[in-house]
Structures are given as C-alpha cells and as structure tokens.
PDB file of N, CA and C in Angstrom:
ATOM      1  N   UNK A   1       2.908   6.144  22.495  1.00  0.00           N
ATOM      2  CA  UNK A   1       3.216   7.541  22.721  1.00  0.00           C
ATOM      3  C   UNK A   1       2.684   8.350  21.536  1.00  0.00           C
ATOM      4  N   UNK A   2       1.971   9.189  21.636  1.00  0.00           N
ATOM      5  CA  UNK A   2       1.879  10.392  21.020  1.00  0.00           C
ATOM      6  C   UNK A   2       2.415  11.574  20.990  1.00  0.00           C
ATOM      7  N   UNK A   3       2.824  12.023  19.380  1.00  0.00           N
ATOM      8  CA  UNK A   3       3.508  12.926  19.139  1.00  0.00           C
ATOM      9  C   UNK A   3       3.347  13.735  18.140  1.00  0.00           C
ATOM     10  N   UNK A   4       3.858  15.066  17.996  1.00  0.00           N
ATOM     11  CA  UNK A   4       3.020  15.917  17.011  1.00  0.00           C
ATOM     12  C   UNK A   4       4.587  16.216  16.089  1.00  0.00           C
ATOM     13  N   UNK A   5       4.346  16.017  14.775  1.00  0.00           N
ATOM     14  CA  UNK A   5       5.622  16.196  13.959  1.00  0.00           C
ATOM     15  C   UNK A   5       5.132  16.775  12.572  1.00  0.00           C
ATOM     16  N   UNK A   6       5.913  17.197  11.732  1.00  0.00           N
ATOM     17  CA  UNK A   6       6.154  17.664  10.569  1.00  0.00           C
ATOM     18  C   UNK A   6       6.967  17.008   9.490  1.00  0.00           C
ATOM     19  N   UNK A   7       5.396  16.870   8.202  1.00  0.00           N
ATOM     20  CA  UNK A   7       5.890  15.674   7.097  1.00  0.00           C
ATOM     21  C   UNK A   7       7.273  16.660   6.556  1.00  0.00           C
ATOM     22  N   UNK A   8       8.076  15.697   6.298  1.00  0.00           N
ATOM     23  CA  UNK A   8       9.414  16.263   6.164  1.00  0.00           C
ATOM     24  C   UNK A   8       9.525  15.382   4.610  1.00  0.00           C
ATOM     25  N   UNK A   9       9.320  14.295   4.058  1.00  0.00           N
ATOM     26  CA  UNK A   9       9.366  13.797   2.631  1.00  0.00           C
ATOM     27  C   UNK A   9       7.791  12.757   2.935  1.00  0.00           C
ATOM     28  N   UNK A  10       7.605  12.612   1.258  1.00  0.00           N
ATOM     29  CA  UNK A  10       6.448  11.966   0.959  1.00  0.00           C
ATOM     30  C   UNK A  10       6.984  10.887  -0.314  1.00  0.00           C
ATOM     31  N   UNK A  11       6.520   9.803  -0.494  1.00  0.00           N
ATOM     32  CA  UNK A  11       7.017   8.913  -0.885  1.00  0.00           C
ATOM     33  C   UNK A  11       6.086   7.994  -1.249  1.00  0.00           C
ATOM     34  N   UNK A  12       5.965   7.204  -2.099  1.00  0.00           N
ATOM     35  CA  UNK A  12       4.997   6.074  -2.488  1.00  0.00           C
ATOM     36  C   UNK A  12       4.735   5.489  -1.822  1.00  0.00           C
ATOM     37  N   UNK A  13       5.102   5.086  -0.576  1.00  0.00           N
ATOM     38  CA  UNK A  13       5.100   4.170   0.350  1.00  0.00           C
ATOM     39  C   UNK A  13       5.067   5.072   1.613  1.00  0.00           C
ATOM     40  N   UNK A  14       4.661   5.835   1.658  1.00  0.00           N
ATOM     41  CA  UNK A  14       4.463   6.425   3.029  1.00  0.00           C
ATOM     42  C   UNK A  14       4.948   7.899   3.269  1.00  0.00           C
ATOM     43  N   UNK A  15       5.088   8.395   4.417  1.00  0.00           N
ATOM     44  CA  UNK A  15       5.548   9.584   4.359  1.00  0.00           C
ATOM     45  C   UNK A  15       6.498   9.547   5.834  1.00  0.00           C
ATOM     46  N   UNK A  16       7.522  10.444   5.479  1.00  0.00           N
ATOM     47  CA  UNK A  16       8.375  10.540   6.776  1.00  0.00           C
ATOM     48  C   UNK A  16       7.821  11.807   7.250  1.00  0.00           C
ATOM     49  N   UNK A  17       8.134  11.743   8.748  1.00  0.00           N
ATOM     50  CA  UNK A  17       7.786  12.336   9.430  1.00  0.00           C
ATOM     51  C   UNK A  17       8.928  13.072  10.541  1.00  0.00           C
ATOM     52  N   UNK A  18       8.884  14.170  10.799  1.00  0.00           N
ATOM     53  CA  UNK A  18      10.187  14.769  11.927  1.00  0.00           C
ATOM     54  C   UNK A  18       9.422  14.970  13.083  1.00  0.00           C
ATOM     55  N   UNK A  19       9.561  14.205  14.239  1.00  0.00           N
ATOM     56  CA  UNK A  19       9.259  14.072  15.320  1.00  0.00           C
ATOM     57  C   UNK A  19      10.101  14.236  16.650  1.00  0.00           C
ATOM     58  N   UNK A  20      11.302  15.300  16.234  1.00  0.00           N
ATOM     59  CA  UNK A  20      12.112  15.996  16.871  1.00  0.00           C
ATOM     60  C   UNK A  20      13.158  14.907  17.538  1.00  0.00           C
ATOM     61  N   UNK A  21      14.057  14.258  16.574  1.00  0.00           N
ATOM     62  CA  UNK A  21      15.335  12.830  17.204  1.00  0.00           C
ATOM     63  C   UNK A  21      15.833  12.424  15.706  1.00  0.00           C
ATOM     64  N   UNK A  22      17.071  11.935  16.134  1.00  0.00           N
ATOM     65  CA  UNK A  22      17.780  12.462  15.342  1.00  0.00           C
ATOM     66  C   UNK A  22      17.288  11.538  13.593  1.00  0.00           C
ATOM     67  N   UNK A  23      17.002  10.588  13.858  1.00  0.00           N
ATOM     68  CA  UNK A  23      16.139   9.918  12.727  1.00  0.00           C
ATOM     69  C   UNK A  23      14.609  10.032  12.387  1.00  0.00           C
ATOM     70  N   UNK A  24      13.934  10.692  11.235  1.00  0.00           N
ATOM     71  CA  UNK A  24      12.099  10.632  10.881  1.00  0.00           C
ATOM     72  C   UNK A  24      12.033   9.448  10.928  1.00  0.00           C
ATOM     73  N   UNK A  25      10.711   9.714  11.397  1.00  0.00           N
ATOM     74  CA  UNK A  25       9.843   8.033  11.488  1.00  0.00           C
ATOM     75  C   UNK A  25       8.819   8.313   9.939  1.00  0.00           C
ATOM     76  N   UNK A  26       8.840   6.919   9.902  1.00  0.00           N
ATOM     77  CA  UNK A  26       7.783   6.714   8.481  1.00  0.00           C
ATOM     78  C   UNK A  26       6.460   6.139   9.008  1.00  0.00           C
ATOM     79  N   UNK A  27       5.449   6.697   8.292  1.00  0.00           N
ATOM     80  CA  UNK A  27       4.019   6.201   8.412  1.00  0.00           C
ATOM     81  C   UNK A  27       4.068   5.699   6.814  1.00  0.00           C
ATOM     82  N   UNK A  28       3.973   4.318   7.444  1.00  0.00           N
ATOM     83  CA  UNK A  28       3.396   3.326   5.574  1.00  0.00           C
ATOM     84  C   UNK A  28       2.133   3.742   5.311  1.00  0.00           C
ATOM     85  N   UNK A  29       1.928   3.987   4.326  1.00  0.00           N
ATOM     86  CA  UNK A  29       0.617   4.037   3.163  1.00  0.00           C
ATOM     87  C   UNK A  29      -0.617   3.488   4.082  1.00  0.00           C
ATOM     88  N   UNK A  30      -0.421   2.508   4.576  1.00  0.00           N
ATOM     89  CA  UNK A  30      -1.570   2.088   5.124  1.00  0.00           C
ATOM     90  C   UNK A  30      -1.911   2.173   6.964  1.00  0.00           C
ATOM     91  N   UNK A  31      -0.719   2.992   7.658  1.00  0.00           N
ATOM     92  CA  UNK A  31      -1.675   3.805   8.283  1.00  0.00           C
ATOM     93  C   UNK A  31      -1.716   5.467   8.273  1.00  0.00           C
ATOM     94  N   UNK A  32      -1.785   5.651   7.095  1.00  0.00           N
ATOM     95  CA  UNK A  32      -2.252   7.172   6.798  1.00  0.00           C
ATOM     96  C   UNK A  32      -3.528   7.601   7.327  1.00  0.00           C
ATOM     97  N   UNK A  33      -4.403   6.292   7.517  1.00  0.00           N
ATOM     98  CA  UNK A  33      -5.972   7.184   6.927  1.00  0.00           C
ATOM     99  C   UNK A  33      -6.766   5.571   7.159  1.00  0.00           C
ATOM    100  N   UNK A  34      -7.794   5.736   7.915  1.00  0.00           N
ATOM    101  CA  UNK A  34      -8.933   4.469   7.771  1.00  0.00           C
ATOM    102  C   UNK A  34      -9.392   3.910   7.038  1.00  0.00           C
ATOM    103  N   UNK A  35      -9.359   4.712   5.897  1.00  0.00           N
ATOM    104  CA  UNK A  35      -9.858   4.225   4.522  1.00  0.00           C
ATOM    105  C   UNK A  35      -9.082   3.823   3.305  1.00  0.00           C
ATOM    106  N   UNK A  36      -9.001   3.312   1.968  1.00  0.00           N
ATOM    107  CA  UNK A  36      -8.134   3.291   1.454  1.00  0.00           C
ATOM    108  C   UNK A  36      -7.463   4.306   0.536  1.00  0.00           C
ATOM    109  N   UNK A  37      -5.868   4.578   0.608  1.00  0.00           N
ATOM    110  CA  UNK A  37      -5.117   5.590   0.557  1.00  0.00           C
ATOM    111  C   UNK A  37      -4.397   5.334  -1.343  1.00  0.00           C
ATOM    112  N   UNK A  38      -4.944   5.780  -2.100  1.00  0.00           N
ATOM    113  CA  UNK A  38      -3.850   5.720  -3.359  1.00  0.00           C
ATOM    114  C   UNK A  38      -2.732   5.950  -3.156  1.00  0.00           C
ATOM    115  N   UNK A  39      -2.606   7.207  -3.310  1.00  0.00           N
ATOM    116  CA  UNK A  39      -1.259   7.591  -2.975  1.00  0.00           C
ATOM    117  C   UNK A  39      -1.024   9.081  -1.792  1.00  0.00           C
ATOM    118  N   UNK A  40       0.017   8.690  -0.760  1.00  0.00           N
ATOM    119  CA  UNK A  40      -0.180   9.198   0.495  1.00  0.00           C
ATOM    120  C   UNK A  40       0.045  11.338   0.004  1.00  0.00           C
ATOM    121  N   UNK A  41      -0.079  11.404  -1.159  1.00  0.00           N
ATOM    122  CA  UNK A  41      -0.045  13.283  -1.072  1.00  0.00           C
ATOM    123  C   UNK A  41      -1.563  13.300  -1.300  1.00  0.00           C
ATOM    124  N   UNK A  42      -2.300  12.445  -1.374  1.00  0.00           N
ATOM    125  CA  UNK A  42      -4.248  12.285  -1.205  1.00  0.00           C
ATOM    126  C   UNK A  42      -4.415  12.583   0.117  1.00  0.00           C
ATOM    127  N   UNK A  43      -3.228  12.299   1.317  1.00  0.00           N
ATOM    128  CA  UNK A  43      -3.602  12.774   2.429  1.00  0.00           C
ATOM    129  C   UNK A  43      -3.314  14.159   2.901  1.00  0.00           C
ATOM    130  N   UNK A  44      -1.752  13.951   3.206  1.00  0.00           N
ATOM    131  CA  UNK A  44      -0.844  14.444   3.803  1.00  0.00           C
ATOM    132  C   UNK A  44       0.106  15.468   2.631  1.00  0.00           C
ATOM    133  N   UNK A  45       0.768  16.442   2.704  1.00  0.00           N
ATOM    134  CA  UNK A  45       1.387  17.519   2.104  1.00  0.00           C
ATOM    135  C   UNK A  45       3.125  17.115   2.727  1.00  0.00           C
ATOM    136  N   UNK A  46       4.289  18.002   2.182  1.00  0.00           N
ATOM    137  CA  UNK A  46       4.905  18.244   2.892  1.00  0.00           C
ATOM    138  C   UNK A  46       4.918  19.551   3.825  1.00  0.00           C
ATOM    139  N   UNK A  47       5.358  19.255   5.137  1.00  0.00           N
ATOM    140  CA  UNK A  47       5.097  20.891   6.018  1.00  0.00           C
ATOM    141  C   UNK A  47       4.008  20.641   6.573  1.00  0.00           C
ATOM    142  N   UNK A  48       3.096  19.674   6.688  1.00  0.00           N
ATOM    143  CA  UNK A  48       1.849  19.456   6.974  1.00  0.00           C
ATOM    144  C   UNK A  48       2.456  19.464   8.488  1.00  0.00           C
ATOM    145  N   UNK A  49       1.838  19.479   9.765  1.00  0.00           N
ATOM    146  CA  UNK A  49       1.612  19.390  10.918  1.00  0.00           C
ATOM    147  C   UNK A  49       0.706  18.148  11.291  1.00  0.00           C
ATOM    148  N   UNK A  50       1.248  16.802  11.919  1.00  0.00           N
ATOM    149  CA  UNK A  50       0.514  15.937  11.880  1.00  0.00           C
ATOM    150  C   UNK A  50       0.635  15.149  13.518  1.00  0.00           C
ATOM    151  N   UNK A  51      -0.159  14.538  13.681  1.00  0.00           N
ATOM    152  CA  UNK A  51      -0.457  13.920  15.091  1.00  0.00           C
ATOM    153  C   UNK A  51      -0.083  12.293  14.697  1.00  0.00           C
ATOM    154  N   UNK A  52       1.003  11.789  15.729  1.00  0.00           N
ATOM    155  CA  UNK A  52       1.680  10.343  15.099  1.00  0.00           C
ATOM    156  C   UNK A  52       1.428   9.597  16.465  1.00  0.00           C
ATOM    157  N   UNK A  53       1.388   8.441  16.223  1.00  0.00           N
ATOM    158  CA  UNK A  53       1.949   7.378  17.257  1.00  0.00           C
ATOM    159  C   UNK A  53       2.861   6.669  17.038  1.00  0.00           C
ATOM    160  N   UNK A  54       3.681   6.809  18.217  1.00  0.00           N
ATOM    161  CA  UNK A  54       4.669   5.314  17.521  1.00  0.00           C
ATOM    162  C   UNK A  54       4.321   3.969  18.319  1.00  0.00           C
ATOM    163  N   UNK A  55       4.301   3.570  16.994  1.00  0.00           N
ATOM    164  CA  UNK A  55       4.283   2.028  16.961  1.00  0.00           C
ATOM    165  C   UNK A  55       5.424   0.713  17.197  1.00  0.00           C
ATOM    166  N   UNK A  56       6.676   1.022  16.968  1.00  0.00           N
ATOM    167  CA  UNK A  56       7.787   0.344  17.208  1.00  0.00           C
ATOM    168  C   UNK A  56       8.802   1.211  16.559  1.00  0.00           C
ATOM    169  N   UNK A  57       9.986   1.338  17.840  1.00  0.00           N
ATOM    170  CA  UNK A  57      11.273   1.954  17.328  1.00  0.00           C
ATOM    171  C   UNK A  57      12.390   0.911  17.359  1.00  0.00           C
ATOM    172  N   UNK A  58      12.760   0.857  16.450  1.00  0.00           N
ATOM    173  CA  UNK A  58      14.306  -0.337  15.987  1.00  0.00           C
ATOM    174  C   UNK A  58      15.575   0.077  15.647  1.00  0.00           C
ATOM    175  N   UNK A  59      16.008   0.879  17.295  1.00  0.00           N
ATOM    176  CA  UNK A  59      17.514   0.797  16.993  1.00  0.00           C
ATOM    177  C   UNK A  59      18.394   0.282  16.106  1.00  0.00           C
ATOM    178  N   UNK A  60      18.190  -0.912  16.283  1.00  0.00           N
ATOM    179  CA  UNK A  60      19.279  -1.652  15.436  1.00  0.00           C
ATOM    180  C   UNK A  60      19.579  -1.053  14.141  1.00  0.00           C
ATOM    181  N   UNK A  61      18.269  -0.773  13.401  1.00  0.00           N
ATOM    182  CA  UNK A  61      18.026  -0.489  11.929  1.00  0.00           C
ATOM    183  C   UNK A  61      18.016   1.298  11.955  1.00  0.00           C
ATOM    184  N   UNK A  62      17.908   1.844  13.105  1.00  0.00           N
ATOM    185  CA  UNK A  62      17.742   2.736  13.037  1.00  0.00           C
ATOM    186  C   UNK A  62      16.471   3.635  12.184  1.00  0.00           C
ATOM    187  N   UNK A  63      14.998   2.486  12.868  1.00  0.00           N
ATOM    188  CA  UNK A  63      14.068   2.799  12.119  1.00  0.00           C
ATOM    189  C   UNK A  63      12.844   3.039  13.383  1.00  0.00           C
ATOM    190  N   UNK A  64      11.885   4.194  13.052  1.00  0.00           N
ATOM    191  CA  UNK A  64      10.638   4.397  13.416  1.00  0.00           C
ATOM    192  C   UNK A  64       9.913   4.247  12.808  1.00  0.00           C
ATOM    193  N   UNK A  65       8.949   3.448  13.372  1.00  0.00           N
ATOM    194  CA  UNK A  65       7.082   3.024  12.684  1.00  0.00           C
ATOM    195  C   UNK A  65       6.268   4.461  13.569  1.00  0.00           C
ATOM    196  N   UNK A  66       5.643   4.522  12.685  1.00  0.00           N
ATOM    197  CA  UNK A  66       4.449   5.700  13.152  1.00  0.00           C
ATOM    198  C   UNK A  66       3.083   5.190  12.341  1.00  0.00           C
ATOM    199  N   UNK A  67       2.287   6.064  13.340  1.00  0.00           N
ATOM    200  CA  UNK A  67       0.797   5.483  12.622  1.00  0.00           C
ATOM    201  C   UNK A  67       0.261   6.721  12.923  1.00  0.00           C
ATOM    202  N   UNK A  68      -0.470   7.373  11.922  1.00  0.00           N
ATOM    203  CA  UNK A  68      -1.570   8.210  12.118  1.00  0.00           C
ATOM    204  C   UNK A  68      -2.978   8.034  12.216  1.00  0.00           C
ATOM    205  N   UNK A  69      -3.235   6.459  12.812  1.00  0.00           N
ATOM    206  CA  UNK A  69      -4.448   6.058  13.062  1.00  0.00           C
ATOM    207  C   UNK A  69      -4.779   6.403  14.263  1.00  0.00           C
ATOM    208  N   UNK A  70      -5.249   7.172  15.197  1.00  0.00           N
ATOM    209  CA  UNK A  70      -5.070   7.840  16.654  1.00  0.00           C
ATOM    210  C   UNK A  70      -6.258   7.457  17.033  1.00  0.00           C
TER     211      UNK A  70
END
C-alpha cells in the first residue's frame, strides 16, 4: 500500500513518519534512498511531505515498517 505522510521525528536510525493511525511508522536508514544514506536529515527534513510504502505492520508490537523505496 501506498501512502503519503508527514516526517513527524528524525532519528539516527530512521525517520518516523505520520501516516494518519494512531501509531508513525518508521522508515530505517536504509530504505530512505537507493543509495547510501549517512545520516537520514541528508534526506528527509521534519514537515517534509513524503510518499511511503508499507512494508509490514505488527500489531503485537505496535509497530510500522515503511519504505520510501517506491
């Protein structure tokens, strides 16, 4: 599924994302970008407007994977 959300925190390890429910999904560092990513504010801002996929949602943990590899 594709979805269009707003970086809401940025983090060494990725950036969360608000994709309108009640938990952000995180995109890890490594799918920010095709190429390799130092550190993810090289990509992405907060407030940025970004195009996500999700990749696996885990109730249990109450966690979303997102990828901005589209």
């Amino acid at each position: 599924m594709i979805l269009q959300g707003t970086v809401r925190n940025i983090v060494d390890f990725g950036a969360f994302v608000d994709i309108g429910v009640h938990q952000d999904g995180l995109v890890h560092i490594s799918q920010l970008a095709d190429k390799f990513v130092k550190h993810p504010l090289d990509v992405v801002s907060v407030g940025d407007i970004v195009d996500v996929k999700v990749l696996d949602v885990d109730t249990m943990k109450n966690r979303i994977q997102l990828s901005m590899l589209i």
